[in-house]
N, C-alpha and C. Protein backbone atom coordinates (compact mmCIF):
# COMPACT_ATOMS: atom_id res chain seq x y z
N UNK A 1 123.38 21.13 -41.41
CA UNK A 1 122.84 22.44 -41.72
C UNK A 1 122.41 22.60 -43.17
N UNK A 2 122.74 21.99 -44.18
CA UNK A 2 122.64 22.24 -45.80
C UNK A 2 121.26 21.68 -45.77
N UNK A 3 120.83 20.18 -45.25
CA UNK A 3 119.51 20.01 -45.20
C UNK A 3 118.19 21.11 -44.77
N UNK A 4 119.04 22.01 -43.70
CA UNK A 4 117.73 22.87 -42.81
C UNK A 4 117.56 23.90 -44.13
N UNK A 5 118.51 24.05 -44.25
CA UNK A 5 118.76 25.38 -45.86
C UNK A 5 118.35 25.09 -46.76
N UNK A 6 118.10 23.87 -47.32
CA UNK A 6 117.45 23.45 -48.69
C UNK A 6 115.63 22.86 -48.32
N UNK A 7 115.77 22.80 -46.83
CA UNK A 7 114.27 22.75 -46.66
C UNK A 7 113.24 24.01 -46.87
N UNK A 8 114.49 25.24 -46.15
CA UNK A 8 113.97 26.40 -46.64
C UNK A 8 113.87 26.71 -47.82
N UNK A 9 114.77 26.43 -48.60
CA UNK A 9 114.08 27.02 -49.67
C UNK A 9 113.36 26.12 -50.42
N UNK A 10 113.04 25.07 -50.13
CA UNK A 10 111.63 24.15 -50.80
C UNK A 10 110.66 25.36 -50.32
N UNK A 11 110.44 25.16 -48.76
CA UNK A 11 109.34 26.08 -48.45
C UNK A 11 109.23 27.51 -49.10
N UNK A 12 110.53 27.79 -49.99
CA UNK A 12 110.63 29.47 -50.25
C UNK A 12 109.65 28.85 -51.78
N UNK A 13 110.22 28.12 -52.32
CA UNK A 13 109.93 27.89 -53.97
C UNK A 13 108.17 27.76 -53.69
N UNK A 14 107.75 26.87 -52.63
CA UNK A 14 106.24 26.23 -53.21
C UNK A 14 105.00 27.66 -52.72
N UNK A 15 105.72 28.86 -51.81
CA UNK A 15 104.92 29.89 -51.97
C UNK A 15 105.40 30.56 -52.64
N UNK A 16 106.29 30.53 -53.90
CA UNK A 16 106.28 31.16 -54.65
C UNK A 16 105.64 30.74 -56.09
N UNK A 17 105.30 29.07 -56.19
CA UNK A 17 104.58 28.53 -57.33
C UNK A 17 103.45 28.80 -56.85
N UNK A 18 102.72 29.18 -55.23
CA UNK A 18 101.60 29.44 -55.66
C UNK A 18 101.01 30.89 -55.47
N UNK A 19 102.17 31.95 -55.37
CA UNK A 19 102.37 33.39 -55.23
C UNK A 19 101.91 34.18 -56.85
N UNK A 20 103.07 33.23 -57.32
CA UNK A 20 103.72 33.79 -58.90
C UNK A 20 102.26 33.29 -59.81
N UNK A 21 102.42 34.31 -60.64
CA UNK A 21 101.39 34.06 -62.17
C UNK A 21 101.72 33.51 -63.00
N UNK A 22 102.46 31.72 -62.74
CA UNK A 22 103.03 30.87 -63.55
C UNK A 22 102.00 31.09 -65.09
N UNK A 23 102.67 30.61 -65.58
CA UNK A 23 101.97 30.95 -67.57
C UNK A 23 100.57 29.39 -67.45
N UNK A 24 101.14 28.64 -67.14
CA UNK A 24 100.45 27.44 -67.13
C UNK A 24 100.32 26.67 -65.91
N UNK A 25 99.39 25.86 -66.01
CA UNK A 25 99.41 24.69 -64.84
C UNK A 25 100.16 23.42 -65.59
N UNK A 26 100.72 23.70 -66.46
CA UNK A 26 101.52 22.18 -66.19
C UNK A 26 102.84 22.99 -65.95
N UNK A 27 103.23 23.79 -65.71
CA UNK A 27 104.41 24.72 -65.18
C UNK A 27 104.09 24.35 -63.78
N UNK A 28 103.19 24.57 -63.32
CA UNK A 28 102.75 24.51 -61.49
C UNK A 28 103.05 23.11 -61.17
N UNK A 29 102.51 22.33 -61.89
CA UNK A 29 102.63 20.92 -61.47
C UNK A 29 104.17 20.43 -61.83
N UNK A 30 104.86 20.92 -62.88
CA UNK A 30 106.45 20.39 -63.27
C UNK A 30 107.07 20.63 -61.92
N UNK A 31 107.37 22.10 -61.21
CA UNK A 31 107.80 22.35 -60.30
C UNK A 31 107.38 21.67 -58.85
N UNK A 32 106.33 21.48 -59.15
CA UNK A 32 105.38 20.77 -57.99
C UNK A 32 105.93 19.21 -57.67
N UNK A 33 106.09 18.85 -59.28
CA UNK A 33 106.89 17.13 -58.84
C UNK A 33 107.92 17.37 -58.30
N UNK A 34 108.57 18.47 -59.04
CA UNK A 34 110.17 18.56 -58.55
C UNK A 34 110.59 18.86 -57.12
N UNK A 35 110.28 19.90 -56.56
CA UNK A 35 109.91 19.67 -55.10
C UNK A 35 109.61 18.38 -54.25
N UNK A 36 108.37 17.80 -54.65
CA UNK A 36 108.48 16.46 -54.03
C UNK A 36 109.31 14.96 -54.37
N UNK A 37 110.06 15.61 -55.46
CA UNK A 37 111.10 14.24 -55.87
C UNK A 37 112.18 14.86 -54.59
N UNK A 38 112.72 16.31 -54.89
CA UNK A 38 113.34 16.37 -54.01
C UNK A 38 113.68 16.14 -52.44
N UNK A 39 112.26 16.42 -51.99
CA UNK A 39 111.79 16.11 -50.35
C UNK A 39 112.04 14.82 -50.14
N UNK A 40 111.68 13.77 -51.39
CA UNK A 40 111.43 12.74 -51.52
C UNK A 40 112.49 11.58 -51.18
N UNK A 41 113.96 12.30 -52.16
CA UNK A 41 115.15 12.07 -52.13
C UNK A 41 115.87 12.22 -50.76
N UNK A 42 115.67 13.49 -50.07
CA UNK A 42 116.22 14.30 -49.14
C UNK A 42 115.92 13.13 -47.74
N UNK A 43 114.40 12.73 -47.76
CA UNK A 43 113.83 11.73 -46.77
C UNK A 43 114.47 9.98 -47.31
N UNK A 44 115.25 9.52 -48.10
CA UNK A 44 115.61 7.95 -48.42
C UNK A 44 114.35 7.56 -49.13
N UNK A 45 113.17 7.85 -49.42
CA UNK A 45 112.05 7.62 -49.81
C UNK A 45 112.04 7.20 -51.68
N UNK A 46 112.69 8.57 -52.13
CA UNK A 46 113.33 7.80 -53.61
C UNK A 46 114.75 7.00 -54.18
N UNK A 47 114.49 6.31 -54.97
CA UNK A 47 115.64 5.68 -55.52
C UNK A 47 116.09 6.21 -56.69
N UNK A 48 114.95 7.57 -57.22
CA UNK A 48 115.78 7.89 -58.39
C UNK A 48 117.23 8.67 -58.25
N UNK A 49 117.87 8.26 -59.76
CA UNK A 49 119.31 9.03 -59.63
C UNK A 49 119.24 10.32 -59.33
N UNK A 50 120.24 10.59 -58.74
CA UNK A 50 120.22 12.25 -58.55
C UNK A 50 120.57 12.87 -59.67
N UNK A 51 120.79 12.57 -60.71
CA UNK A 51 121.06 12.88 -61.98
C UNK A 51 119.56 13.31 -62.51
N UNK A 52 118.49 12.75 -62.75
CA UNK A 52 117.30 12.49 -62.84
C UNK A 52 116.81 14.27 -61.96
N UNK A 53 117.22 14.59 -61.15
CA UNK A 53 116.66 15.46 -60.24
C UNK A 53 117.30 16.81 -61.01
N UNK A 54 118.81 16.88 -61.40
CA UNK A 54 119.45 17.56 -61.94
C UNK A 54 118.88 18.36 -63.38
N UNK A 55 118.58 17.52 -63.55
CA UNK A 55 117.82 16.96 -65.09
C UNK A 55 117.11 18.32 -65.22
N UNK A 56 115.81 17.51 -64.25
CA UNK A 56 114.41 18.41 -64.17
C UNK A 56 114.85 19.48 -63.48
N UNK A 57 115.80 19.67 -62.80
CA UNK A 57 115.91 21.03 -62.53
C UNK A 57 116.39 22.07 -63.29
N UNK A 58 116.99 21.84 -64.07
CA UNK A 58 117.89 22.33 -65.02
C UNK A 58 116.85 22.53 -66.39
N UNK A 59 115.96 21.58 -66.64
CA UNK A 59 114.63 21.83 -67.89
C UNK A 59 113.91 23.07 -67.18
N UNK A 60 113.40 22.80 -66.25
CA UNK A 60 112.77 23.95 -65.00
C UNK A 60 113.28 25.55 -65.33
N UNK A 61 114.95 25.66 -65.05
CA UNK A 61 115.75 26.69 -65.27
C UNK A 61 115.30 27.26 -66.54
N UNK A 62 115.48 26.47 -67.49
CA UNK A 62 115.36 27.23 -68.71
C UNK A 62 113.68 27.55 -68.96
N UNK A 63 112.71 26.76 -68.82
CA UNK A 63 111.33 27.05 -69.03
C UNK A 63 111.25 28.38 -67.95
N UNK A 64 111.79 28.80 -66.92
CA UNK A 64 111.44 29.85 -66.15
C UNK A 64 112.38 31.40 -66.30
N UNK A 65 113.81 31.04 -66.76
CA UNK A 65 114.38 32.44 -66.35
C UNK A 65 113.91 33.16 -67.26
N UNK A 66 113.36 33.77 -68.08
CA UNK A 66 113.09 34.95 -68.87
C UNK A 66 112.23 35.63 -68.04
N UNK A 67 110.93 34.73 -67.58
CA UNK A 67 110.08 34.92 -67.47
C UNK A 67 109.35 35.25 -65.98
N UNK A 68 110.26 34.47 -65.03
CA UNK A 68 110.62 34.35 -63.73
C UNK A 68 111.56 34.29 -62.96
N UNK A 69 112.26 35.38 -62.78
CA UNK A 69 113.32 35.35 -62.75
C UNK A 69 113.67 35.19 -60.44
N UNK A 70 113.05 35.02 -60.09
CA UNK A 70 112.72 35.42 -59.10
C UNK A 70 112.35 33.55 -58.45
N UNK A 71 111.50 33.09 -59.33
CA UNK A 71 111.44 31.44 -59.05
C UNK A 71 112.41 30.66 -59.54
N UNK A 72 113.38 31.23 -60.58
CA UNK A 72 115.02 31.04 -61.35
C UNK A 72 115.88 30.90 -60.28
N UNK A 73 115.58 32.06 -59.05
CA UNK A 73 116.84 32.64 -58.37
C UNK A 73 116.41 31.68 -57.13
N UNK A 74 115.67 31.12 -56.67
CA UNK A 74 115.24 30.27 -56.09
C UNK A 74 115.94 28.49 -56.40
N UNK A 75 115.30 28.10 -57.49
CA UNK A 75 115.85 27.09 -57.97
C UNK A 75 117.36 26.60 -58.10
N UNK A 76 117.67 27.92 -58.66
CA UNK A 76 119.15 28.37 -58.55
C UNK A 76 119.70 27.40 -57.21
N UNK A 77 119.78 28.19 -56.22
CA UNK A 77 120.25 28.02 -54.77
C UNK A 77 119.89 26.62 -54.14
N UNK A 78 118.41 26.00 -55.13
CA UNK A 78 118.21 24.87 -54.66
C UNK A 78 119.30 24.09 -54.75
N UNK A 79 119.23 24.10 -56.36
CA UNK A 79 120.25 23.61 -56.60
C UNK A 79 121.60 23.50 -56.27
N UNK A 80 122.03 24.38 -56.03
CA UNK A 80 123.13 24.58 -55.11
C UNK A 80 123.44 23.72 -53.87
N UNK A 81 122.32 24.14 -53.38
CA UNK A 81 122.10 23.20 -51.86
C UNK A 81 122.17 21.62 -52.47
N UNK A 82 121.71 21.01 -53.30
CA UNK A 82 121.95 19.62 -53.58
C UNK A 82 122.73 19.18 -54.04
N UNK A 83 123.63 20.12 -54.49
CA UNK A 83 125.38 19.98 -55.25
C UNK A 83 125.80 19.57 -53.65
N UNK A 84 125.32 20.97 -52.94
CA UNK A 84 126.72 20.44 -51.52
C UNK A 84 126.40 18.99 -50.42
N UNK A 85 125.27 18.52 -50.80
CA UNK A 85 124.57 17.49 -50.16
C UNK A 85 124.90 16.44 -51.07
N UNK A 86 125.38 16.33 -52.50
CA UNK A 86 125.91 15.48 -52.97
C UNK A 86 124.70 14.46 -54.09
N UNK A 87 123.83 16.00 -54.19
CA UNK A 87 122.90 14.54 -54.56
C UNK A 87 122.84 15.08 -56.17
C-alpha cells in the first residue's frame, strides 16, 4: 500500500509543477528530475543511493517552502512515503 500512496502523490506533485507559477524553469525541471529519479527508484530501474534522492529532496524543500507552500506540503509526505518504503 505505501507504493499506491507515494504513486499518488507523484501524480499529486507533477499537476501541481505544472498548476503552480513556479519562479523559474529550472525549478520545473529540478522537481521534474526528482520525480523521475523517484519513479525510477520505486521501478529497480535506478541504482542511485537513496541518500542521493533524500538529498534533492530536501534542496527542493528549502528552494520551495516560503514560496510554495502547498508543493512543500506535497514533497513533505513524499517524503515520508520513502522513509516508510525504506528508501
Amino acid at each position: 500500500m505505501p507504493t499506491e500512496k507515494l504513486k499518488k502523490l507523484l501524480l499529486e506533485l507533477e499537476q501541481q509543477i505544472e498548476n503552480e507559477a513556479l519562479e523559474s524553469e529550472e525549478l520545473k525541471q529540478r522537481l521534474q528530475e526528482l520525480k523521475q529519479s523517484i519513479e525510477q527508484r520505486m521501478d529497480g530501474k535506478q541504482d542511485a543511493e537513496p541518500q542521493s534522492l533524500v538529498d534533492s529532496a530536501m534542496e527542493a524543500l528549502r528552494d520551495l517552502e516560503d514560496s510554495y507552500p502547498t508543493v512543500t506540503m506535497t514533497l513533505g509526505r513524499i517524503m515520508d512515503q520513502l522513509s516508510k518504503l525504506g528508501i
